[in-house]
C-alpha atoms as a PDB file:
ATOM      1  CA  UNK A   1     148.141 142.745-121.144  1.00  0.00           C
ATOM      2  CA  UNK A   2     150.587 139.581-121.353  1.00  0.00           C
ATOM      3  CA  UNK A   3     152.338 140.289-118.247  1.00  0.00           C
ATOM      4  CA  UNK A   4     155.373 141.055-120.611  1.00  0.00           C
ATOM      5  CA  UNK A   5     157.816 143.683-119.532  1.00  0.00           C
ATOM      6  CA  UNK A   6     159.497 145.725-122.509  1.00  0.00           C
ATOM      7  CA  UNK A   7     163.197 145.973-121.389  1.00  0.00           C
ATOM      8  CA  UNK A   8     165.013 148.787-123.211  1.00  0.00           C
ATOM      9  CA  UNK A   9     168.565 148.436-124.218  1.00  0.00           C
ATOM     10  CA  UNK A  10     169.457 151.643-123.970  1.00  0.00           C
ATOM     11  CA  UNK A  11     168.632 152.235-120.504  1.00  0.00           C
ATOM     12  CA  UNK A  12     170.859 149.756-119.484  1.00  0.00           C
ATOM     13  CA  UNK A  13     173.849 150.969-121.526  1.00  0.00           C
ATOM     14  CA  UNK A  14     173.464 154.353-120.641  1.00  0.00           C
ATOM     15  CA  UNK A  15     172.048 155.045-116.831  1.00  0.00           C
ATOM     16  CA  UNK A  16     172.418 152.287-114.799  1.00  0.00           C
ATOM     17  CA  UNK A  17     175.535 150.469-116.674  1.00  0.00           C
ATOM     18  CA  UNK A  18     177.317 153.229-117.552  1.00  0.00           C
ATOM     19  CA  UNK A  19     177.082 154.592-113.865  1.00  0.00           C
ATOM     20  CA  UNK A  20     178.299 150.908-112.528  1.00  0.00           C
ATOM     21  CA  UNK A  21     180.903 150.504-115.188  1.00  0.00           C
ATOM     22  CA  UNK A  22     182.122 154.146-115.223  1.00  0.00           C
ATOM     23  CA  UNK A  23     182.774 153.405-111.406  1.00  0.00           C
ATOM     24  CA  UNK A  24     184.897 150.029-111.472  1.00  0.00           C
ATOM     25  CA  UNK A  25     186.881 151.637-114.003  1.00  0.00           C
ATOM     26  CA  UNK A  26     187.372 155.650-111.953  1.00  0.00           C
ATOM     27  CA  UNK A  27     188.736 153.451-109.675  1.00  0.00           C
ATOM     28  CA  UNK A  28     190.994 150.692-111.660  1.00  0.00           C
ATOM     29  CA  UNK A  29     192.371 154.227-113.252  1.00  0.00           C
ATOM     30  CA  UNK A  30     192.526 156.947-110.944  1.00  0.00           C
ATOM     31  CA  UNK A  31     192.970 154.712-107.414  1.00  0.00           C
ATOM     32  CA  UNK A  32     194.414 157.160-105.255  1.00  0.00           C
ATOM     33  CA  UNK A  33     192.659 159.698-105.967  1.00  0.00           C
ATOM     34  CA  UNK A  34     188.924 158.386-106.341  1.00  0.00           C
ATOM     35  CA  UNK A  35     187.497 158.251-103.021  1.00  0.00           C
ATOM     36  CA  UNK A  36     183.782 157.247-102.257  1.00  0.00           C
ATOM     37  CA  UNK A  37     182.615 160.535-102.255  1.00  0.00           C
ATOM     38  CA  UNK A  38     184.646 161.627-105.124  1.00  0.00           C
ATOM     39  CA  UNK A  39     183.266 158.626-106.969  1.00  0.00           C
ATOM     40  CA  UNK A  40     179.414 158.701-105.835  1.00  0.00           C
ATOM     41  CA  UNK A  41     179.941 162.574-107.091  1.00  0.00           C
ATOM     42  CA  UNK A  42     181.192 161.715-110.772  1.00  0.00           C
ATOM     43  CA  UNK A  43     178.896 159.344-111.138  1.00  0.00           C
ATOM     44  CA  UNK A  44     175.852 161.641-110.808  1.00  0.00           C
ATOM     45  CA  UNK A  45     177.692 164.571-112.313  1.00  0.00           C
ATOM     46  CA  UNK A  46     177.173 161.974-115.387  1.00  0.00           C
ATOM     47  CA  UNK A  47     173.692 160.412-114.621  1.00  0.00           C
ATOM     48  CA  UNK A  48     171.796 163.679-114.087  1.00  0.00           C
ATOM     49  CA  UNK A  49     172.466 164.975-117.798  1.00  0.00           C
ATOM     50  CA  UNK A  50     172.256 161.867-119.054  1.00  0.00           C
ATOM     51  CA  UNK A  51     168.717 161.677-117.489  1.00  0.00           C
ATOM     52  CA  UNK A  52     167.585 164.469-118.863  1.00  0.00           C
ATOM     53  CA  UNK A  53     168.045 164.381-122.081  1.00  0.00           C
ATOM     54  CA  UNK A  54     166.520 160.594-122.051  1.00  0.00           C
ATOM     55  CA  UNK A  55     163.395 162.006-120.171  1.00  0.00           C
ATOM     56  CA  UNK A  56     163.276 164.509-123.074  1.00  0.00           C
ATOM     57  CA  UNK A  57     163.576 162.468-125.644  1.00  0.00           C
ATOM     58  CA  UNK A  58     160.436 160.492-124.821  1.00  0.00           C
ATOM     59  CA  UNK A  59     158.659 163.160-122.701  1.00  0.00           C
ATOM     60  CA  UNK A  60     158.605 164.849-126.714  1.00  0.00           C
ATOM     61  CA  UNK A  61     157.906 161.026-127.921  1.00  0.00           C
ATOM     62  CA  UNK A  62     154.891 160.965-125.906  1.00  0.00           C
ATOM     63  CA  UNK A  63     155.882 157.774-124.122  1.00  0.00           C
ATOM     64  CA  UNK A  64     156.015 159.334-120.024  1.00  0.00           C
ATOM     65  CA  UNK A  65     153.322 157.967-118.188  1.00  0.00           C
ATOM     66  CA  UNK A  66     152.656 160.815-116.007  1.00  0.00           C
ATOM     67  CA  UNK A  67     151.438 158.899-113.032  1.00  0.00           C
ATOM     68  CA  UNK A  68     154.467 156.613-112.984  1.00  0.00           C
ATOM     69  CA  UNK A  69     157.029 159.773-113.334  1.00  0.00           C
ATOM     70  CA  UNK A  70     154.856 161.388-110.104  1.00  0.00           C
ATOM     71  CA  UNK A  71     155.458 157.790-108.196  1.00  0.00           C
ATOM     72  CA  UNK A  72     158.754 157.923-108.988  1.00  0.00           C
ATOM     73  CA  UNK A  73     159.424 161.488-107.866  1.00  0.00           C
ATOM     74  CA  UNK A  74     157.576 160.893-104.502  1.00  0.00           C
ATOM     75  CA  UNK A  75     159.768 158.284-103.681  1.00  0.00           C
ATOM     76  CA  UNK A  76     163.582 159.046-105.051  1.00  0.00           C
ATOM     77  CA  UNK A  77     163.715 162.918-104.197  1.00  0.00           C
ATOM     78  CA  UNK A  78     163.383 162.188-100.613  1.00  0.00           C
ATOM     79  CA  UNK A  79     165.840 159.863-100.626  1.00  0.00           C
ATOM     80  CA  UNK A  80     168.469 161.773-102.645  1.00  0.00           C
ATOM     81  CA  UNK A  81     167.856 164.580 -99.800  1.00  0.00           C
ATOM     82  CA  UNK A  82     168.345 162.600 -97.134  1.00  0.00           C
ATOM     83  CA  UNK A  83     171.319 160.523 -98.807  1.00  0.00           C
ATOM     84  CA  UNK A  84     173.174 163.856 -99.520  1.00  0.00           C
ATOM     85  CA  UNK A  85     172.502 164.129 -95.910  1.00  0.00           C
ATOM     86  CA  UNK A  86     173.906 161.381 -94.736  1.00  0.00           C
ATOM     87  CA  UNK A  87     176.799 161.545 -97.338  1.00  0.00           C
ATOM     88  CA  UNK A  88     178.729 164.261 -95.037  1.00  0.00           C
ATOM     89  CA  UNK A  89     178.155 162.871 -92.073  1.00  0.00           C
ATOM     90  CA  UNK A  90     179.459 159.072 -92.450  1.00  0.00           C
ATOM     91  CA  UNK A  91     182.795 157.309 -93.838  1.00  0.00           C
ATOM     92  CA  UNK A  92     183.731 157.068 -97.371  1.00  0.00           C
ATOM     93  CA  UNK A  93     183.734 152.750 -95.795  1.00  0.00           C
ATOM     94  CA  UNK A  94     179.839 152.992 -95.069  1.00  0.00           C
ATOM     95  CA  UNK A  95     179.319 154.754 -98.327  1.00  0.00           C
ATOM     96  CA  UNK A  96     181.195 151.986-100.416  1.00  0.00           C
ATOM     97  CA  UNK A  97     179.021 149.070 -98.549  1.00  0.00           C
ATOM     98  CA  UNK A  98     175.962 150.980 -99.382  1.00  0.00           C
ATOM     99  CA  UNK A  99     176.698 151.436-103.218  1.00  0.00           C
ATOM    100  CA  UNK A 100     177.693 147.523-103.756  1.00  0.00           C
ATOM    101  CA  UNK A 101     174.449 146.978-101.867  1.00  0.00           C
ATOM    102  CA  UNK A 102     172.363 148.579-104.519  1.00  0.00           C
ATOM    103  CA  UNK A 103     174.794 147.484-107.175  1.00  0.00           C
ATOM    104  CA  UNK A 104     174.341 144.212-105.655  1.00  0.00           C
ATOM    105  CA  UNK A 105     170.428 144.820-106.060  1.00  0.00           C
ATOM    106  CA  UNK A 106     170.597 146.153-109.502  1.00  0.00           C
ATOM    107  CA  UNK A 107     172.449 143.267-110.757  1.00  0.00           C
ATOM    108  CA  UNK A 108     170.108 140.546-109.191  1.00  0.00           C
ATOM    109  CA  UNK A 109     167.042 142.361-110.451  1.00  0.00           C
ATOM    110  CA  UNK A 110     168.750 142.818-113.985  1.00  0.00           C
ATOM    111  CA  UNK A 111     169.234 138.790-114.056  1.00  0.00           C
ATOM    112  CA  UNK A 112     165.317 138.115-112.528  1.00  0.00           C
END
């Protein structure tokens, strides 16, 4: 292997950019009435669909690596848990930091 990493388009238009563009414009149009919660709601009210129909599409391509799906799992179910946790229990403030964090994070690993 080259070291080369395949970057699909699609992912970013879809998942990840739609979810961080879809937000900056909920809130440019709807600015009373999107709070944090309201926001980090609608945004995986669209994700989650989104998601799986893409993981259909190549789980029936034959392109999932099955140990890298498993990884994944281990690690982000766990955290959605304990972020819908969390979610209840602290200000919509906190919960804006923390999504420009890992918008923050997305971005610089998008540019790396």
């Amino acid at each position: 292997m080259s070291g080369h990493v395949h970057r699909n388009p699609h992912v970013a238009l879809t998942s990840v950019g739609a979810g961080a563009l879809g937000s900056v414009i909920l809130l440019f149009l709807y600015p009373l009435r999107m709070t944090p919660h309201r926001l980090v709601a609608t945004d995986i009210v669209h994700a989650i669909p989104l998601a799986v129909v893409a993981g259909l599409g190549y789980l029936f391509a034959g392109m999932v690596d099955g140990w890298m799906l498993i990884s994944l799992l281990l690690g982000s179910v766990p955290a959605v848990l304990l972020g819908s946790l969390l979610a209840g229990k602290i200000t919509g403030r906190w919960i804006q930091i923390g999504l420009a964090l890992v918008l923050l994070v997305a971005g610089v690993k998008v540019l790396a």
